[in-house]
Protein backbone atom coordinates (compact mmCIF):
# COMPACT_ATOMS: atom_id res chain seq x y z
CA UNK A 1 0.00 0.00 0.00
CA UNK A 2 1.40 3.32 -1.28
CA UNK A 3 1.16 6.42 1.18
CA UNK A 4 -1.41 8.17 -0.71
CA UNK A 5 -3.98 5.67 -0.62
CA UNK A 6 -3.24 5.25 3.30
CA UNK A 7 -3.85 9.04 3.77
CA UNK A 8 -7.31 8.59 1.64
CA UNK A 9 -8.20 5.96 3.66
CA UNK A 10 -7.19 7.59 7.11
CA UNK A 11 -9.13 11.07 5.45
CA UNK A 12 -12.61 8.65 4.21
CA UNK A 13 -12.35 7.08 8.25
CA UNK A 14 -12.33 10.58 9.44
CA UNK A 15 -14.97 11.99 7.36
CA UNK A 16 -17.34 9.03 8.15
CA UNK A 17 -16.75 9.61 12.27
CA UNK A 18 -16.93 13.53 11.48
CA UNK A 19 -20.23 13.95 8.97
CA UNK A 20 -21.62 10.72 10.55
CA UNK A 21 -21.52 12.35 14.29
CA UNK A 22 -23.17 15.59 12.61
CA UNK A 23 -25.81 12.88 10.93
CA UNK A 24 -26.43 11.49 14.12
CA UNK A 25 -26.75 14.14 15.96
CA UNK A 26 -29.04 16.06 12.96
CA UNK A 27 -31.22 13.04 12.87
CA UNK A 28 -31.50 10.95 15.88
CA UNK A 29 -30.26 13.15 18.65
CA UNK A 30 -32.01 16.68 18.03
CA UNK A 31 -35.46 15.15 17.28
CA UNK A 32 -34.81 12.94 20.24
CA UNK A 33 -34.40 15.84 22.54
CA UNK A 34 -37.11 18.00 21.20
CA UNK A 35 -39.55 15.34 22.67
CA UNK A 36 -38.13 16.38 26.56
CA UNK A 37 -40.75 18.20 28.23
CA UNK A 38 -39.32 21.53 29.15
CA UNK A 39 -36.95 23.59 26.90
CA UNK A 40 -34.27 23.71 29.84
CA UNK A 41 -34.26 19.75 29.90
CA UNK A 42 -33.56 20.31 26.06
CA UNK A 43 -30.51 23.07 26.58
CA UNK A 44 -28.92 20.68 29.08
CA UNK A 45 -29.17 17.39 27.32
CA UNK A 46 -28.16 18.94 24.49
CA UNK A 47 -24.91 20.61 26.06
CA UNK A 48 -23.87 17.42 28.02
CA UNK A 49 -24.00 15.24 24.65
CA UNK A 50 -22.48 17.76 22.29
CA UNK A 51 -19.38 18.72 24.73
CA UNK A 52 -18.59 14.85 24.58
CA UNK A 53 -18.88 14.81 20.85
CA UNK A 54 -16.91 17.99 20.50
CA UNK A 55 -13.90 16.35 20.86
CA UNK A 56 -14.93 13.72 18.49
CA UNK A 57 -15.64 16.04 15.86
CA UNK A 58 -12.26 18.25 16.59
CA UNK A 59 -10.09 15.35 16.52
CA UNK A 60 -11.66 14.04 13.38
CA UNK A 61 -11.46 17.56 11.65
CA UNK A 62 -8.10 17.31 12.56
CA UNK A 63 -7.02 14.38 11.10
CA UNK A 64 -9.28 14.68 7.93
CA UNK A 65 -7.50 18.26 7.13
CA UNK A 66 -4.14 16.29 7.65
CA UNK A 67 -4.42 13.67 5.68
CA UNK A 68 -5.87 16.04 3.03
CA UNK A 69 -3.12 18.53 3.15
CA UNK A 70 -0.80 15.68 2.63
CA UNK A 71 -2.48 13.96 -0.09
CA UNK A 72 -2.49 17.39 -1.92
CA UNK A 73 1.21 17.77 -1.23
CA UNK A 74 2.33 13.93 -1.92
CA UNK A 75 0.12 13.93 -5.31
CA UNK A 76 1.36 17.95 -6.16
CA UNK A 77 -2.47 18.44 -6.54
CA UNK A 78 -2.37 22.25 -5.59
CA UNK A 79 -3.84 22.71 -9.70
CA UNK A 80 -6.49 21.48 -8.27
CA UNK A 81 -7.87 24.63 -6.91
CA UNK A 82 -7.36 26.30 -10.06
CA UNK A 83 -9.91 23.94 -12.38
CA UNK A 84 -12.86 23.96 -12.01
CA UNK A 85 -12.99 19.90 -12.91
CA UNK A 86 -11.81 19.67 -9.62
CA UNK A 87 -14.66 22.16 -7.85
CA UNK A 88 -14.50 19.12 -5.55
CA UNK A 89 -11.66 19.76 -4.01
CA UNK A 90 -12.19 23.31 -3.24
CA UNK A 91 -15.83 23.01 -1.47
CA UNK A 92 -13.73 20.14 0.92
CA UNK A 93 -11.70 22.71 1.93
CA UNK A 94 -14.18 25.24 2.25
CA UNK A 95 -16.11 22.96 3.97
CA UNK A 96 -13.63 21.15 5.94
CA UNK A 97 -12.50 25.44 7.24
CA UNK A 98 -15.64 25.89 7.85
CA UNK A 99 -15.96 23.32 10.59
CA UNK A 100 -12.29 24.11 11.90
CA UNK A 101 -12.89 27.38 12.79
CA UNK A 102 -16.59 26.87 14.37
CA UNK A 103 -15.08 23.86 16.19
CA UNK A 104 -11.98 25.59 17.22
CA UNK A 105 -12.48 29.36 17.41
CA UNK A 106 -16.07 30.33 17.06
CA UNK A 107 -17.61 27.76 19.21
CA UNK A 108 -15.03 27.92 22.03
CA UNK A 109 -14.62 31.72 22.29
CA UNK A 110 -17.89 33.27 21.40
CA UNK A 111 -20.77 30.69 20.47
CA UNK A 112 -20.72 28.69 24.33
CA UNK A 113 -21.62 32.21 25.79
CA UNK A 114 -23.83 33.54 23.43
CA UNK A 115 -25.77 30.39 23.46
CA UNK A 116 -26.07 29.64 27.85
CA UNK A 117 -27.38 33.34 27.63
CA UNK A 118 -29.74 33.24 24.43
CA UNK A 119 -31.27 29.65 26.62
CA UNK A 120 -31.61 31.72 29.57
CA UNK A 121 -34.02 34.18 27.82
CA UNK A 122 -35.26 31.52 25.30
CA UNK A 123 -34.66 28.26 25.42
CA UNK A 124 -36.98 27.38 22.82
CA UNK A 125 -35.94 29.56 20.26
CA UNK A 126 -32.26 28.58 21.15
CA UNK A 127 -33.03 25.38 20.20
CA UNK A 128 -34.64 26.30 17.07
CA UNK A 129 -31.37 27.61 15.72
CA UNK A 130 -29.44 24.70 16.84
CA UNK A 131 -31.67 22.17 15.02
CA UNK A 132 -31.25 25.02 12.10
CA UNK A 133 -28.09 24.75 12.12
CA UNK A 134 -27.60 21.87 12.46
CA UNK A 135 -29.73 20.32 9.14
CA UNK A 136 -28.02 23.40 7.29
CA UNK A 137 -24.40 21.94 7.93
CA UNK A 138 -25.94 18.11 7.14
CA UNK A 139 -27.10 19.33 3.56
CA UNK A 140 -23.80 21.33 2.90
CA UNK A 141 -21.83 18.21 3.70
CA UNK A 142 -23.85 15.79 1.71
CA UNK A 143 -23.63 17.53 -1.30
CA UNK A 144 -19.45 18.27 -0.79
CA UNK A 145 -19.44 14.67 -0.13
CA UNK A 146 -21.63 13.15 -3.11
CA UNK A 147 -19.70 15.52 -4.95
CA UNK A 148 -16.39 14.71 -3.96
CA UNK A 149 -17.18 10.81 -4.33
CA UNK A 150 -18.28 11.25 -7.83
CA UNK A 151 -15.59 13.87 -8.51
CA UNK A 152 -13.29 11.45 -7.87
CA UNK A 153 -14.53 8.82 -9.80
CA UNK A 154 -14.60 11.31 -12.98
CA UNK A 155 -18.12 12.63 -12.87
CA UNK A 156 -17.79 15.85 -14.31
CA UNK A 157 -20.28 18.54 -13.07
CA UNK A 158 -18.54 21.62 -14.26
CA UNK A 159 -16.33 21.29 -17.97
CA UNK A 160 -13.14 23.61 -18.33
């Protein structure tokens, strides 16, 4: 086994525990939690289950930007970014920053605070954006993905 196809399998096992955690947590978890009786029970469910995947999803985000990075660098792929054959690659990245800094910067500094006091005032509406949010981020992967798994198969959605 070469090193490129160890990094796309290390990237595809990170992806599956970083999209599938957002899946799960889209389309079991949030519904699950919307059937608790008070929106408080909701807020604290919801932050006690999320903190633990947090890590999770960091550590996955991690690795999956690694192992792209190097796959870019190993295969001298950086053209990629320039054609739009490859729009693929560039809405992985976007995607993949996207993520990074909510799960890193955004989310850590700012979003924790502004969301325990938006739950004090109103937890239900609080909640509301979460699940928002939450199915936004779900469609925005799924299409990056089904279009980076055709992409890379040759499917060509956009012609030079």
């Amino acid at each position: 086994m070469d090193d490129v196809t160890l990094a796309r399998a290390i990237h595809v096992i990170g992806v599956v525990f970083w999209i599938g955690g957002v899946a799960m947590v889209t389309t079991v978890l949030l519904p699950a939690v919307r059937r608790l009786k008070s929106a408080q029970e909701r807020i604290k469910f919801f932050e006690e289950v999320e903190g633990r995947f947090a890590w999770q999803a960091r550590f996955t985000t991690l690795i999956t930007g690694l192992s792209g990075l190097y796959m870019l660098y190993s295969m001298d792929a950086w053209s990629y970014y320039r054609s739009s054959e490859y729009w693929w690659v560039s809405a992985m990245t976007a995607l993949w920053g996207l993520f990074t800094l909510m799960l890193f910067v955004i989310e850590p500094l700012f979003l924790r605070k502004w969301f325990t006091r938006r739950a004090k005032s109103d937890p239900e509406g609080t909640f509301t954006i979460i699940q928002f949010m939450h199915i936004f981020l779900l469609i925005l992967s799924l299409i990056v993905i089904f279009g980076a798994v055709t992409g890379a198969h040759g499917a060509l959605f956009f012609d030079n």
